[in-house]
N, C-alpha and C. Protein backbone atom coordinates (compact mmCIF):
# COMPACT_ATOMS: atom_id res chain seq x y z
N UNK A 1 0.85 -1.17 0.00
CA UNK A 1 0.00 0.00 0.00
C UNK A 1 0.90 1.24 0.00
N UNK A 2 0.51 2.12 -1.00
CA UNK A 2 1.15 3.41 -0.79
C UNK A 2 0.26 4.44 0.13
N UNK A 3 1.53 4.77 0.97
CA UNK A 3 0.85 6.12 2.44
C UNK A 3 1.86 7.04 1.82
N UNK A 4 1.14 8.54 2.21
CA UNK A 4 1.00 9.68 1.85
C UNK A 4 1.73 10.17 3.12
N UNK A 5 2.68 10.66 3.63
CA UNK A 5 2.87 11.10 5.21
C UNK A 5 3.12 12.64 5.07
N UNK A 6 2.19 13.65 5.43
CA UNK A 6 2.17 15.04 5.51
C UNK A 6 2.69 15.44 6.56
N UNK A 7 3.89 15.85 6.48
CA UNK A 7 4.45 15.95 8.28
C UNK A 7 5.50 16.80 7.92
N UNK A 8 5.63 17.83 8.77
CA UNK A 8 6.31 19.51 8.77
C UNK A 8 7.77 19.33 9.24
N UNK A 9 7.20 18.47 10.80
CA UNK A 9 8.28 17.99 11.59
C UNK A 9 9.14 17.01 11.10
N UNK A 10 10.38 17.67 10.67
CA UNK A 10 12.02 16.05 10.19
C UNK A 10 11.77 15.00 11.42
N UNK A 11 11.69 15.41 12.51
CA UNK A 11 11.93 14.34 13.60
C UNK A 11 10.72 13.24 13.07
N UNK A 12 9.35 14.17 13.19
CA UNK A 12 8.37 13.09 13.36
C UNK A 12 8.28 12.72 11.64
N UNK A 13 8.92 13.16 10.93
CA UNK A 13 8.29 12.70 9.76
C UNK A 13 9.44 10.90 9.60
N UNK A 14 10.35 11.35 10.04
CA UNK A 14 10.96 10.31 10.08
C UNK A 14 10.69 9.09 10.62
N UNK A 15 10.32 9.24 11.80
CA UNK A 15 9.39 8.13 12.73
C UNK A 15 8.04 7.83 12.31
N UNK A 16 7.32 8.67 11.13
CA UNK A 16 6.24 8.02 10.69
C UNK A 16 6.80 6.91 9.48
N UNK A 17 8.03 7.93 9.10
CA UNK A 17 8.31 6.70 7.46
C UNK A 17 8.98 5.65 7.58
N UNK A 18 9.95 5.65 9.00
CA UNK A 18 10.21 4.22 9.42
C UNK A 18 9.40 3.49 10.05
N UNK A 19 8.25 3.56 10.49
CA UNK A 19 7.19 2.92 11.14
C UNK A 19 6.43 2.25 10.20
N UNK A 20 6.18 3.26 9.26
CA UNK A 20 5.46 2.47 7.57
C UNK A 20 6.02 1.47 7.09
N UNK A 21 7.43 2.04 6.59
CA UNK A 21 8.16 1.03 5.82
C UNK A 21 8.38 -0.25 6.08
N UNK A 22 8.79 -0.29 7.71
CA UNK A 22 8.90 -1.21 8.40
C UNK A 22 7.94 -2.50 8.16
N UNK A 23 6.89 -1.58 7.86
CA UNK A 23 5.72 -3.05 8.05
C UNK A 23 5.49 -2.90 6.36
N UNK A 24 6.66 -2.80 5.57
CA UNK A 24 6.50 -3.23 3.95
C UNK A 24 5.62 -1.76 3.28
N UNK A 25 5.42 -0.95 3.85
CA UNK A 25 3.85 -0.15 3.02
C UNK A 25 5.23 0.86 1.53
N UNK A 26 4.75 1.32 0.93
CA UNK A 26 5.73 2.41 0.50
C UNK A 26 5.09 3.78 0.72
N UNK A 27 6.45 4.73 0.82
CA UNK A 27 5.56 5.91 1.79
C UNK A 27 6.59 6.94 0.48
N UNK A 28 5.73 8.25 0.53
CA UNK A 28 5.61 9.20 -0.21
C UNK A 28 5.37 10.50 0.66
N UNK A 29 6.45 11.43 0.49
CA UNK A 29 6.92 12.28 1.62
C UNK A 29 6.57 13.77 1.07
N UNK A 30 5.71 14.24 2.24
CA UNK A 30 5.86 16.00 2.03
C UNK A 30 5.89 16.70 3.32
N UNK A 31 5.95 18.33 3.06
CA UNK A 31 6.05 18.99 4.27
C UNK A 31 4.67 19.41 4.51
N UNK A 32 4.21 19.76 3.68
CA UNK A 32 2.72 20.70 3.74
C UNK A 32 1.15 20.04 2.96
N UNK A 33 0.53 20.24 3.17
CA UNK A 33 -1.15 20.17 2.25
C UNK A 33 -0.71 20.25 1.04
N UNK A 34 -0.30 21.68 0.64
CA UNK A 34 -0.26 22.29 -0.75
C UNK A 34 0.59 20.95 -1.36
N UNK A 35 1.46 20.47 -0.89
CA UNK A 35 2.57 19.14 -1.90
C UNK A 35 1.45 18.28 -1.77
N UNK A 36 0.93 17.70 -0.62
CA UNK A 36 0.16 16.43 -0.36
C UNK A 36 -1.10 16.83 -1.72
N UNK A 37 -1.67 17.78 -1.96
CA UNK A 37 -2.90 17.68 -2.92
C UNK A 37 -1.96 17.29 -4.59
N UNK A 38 -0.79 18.31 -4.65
CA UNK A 38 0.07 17.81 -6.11
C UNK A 38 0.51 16.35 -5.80
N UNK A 39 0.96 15.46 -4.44
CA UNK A 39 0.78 13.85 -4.92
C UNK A 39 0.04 13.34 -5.34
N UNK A 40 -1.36 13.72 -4.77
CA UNK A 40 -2.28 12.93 -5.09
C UNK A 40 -2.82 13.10 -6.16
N UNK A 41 -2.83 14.46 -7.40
CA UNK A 41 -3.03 14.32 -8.28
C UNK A 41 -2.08 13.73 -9.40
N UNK A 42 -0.45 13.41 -8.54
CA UNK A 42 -0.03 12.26 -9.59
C UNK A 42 0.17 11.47 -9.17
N UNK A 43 -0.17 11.05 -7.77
CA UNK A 43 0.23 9.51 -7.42
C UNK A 43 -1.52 9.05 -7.28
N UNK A 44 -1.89 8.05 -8.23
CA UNK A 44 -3.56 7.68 -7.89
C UNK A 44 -2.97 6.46 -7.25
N UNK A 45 -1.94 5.66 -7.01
CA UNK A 45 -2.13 4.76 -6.09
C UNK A 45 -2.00 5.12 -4.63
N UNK A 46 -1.53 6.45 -4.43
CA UNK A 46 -2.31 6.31 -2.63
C UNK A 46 -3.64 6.09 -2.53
N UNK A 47 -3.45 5.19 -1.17
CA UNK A 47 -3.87 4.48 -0.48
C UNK A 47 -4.76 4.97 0.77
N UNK A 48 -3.82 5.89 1.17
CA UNK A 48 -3.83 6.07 2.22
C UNK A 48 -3.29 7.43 2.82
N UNK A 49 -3.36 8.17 3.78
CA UNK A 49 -3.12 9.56 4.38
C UNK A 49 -3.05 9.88 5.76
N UNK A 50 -1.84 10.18 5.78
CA UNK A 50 -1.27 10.81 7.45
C UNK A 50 -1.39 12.37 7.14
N UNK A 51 -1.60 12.97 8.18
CA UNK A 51 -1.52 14.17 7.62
C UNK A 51 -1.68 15.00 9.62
N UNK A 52 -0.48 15.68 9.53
CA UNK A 52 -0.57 16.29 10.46
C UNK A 52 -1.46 18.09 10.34
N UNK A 53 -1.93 17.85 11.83
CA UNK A 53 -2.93 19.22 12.06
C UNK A 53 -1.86 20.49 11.44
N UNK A 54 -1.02 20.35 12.24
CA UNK A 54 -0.59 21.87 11.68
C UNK A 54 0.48 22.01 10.99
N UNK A 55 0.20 22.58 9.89
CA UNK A 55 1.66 22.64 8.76
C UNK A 55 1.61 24.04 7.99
N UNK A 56 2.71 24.17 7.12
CA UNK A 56 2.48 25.76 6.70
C UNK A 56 2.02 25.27 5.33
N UNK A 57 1.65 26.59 4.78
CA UNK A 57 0.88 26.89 3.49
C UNK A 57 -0.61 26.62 3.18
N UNK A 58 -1.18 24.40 3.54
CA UNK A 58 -2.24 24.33 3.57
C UNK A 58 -2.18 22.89 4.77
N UNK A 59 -2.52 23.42 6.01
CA UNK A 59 -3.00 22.51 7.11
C UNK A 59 -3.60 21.51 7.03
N UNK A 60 -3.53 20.53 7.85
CA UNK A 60 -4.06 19.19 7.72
C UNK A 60 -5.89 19.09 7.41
N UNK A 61 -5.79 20.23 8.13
CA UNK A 61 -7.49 20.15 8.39
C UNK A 61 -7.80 20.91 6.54
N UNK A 62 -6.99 21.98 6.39
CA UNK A 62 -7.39 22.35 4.83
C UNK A 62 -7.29 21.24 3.64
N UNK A 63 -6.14 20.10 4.21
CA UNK A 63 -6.28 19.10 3.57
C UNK A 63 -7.20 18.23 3.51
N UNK A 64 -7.87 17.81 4.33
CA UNK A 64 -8.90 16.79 4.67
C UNK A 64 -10.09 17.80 3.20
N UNK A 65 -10.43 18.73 3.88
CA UNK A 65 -11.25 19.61 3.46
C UNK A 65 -11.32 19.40 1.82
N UNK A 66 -10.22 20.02 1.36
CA UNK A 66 -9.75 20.02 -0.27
C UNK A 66 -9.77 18.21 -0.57
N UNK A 67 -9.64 17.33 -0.36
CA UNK A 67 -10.03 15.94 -0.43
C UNK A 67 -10.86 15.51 -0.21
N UNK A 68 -12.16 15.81 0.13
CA UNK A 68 -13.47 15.64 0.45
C UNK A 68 -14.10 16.27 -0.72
N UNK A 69 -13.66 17.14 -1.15
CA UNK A 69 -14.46 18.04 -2.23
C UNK A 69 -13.86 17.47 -3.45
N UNK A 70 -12.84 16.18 -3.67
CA UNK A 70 -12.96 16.10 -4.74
C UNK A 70 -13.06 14.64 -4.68
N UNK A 71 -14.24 14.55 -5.70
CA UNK A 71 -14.50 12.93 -6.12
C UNK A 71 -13.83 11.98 -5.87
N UNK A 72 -12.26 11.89 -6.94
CA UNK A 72 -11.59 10.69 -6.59
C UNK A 72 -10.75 10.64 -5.11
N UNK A 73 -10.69 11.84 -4.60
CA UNK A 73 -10.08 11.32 -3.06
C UNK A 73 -10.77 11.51 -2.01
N UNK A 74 -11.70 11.77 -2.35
CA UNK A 74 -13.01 11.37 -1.20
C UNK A 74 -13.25 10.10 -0.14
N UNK A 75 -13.10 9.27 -0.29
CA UNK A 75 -13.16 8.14 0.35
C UNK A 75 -11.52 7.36 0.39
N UNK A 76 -10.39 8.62 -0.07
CA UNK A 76 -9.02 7.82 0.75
C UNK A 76 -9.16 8.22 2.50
N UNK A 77 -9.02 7.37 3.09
CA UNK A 77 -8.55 7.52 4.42
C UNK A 77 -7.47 8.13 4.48
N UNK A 78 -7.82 9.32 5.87
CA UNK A 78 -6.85 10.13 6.42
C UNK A 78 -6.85 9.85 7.89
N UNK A 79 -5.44 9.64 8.51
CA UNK A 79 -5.56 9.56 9.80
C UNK A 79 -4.53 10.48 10.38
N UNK A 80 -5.51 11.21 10.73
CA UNK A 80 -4.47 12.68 11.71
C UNK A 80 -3.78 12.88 12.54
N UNK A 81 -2.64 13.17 12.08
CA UNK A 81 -1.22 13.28 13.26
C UNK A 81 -1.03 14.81 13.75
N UNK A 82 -1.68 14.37 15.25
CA UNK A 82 -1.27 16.15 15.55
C UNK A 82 -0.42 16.07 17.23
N UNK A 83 0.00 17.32 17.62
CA UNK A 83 0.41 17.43 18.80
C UNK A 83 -0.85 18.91 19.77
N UNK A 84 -1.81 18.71 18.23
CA UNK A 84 -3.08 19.86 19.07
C UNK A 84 -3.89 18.78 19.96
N UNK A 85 -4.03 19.18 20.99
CA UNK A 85 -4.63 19.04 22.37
C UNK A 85 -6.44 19.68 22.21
N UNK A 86 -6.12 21.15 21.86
CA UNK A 86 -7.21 21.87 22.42
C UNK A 86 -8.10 21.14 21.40
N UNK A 87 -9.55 21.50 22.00
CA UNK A 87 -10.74 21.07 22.51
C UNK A 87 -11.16 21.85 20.57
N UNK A 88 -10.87 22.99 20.21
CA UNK A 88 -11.72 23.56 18.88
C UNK A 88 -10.75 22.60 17.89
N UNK A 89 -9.38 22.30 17.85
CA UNK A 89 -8.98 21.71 16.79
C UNK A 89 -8.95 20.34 16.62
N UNK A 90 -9.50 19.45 17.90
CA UNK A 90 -9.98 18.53 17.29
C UNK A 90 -11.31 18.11 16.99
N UNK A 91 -12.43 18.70 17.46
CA UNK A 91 -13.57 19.15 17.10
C UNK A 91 -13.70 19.44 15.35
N UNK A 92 -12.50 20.30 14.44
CA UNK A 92 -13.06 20.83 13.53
C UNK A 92 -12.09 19.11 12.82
N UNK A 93 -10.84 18.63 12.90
CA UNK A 93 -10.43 17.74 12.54
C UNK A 93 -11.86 16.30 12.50
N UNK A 94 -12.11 16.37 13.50
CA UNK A 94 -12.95 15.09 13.46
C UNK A 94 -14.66 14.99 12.57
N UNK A 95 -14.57 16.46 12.54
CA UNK A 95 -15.92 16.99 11.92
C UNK A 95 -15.88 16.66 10.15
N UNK A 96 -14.49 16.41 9.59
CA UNK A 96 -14.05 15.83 8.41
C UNK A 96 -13.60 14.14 8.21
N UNK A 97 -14.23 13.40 9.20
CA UNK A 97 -14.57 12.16 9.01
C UNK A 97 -12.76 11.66 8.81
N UNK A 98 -12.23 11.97 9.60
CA UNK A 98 -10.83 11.32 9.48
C UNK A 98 -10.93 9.67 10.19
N UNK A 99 -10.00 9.02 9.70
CA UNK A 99 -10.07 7.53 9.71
C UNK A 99 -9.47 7.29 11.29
N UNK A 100 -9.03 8.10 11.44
CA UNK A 100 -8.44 7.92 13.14
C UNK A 100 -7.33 9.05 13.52
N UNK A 101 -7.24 9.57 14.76
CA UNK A 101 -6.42 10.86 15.13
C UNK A 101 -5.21 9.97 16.30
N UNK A 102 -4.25 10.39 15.93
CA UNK A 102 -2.95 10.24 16.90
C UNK A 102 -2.35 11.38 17.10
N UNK A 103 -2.37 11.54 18.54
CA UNK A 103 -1.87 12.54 19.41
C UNK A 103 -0.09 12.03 19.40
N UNK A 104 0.59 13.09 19.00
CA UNK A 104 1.96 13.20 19.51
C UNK A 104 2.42 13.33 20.68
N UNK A 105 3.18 12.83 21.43
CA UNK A 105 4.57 12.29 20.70
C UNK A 105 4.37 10.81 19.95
N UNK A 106 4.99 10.46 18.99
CA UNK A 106 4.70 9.08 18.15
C UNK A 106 5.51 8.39 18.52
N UNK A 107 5.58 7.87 20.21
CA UNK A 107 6.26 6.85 21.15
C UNK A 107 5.42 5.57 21.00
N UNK A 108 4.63 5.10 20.04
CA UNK A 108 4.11 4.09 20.14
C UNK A 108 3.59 3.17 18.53
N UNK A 109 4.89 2.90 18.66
CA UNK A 109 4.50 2.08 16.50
C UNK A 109 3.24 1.16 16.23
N UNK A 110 2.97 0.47 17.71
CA UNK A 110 1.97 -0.55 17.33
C UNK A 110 0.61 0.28 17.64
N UNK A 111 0.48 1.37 17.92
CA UNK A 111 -0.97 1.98 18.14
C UNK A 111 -0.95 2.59 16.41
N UNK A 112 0.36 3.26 15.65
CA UNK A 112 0.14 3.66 14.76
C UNK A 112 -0.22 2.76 13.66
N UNK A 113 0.54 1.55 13.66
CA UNK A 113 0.50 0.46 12.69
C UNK A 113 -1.48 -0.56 12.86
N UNK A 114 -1.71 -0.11 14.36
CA UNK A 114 -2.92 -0.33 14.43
C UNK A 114 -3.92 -0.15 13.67
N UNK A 115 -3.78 1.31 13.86
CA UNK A 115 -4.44 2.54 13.36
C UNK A 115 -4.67 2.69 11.71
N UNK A 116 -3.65 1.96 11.36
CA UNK A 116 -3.34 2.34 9.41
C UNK A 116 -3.87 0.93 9.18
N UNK A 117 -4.02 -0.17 9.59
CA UNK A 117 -4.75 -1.68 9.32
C UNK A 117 -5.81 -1.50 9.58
N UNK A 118 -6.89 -0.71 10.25
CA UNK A 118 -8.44 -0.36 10.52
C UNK A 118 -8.52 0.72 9.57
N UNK A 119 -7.51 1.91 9.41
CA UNK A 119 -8.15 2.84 8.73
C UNK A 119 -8.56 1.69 7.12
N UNK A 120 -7.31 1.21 6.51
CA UNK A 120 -6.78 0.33 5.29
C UNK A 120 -8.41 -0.81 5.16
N UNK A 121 -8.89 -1.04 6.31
CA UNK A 121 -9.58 -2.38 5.94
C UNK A 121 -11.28 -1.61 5.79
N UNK A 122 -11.63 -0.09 6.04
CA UNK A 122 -12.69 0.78 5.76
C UNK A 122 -12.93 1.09 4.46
């Protein structure tokens, strides 16, 4: 399966793409929304979508958003990687039907690898 990993952070982006790989997936790397929408209009085999809450140019949540509104990536699963806590940003995250939310720090591979085999089998 090809995953999409939208992640700002080098540290955490790293620990999402060795966590993927690990379990065989192939992973496809950006910093922001704005790259993640140009993969997906040339990669049609993702699969799948990490996408952290806050990033510059176009945010996780603008991502979800802009992928909902369009036909063919409407029904890829996104599962949201954030280190937001408060109470309005995951409210507006979850209000876009994300496949599952993980709170940072990403100290735990088998909750993530969990997480991407339930989002994967929806």
């Amino acid at each position: 399966m090809t995953i999409l990993i939208a992640e700002d952070s080098p540290v955490d982006a790293l620990i999402l793409r060795n966590i993927v790989e690990r379990d065989g997936h192939e992973v496809v790397m950006v910093t922001n929304g704005a790259e993640a929408l140009m993969q997906l209009k040339e990669r049609p085999d993702i699969a799948l979508v990490l996408a952290d809450i806050r990033m510059p140019d176009l945010d996780g949540v603008g991502l979800m958003r802009a992928m909902r509104e369009q036909p063919e990536w409407a029904d890829i699963p996104v599962i949201v990687i954030s280190g937001a806590d408060d109470e309005a940003t995951v409210k507006e995250a979850l209000s876009l039907r994300p496949a599952g939310y993980i709170l940072k720090p990403l100290n735990e591979p088998s909750r993530i690898l969990e997480r991407i085999g339930r989002a994967a089998r929806t």
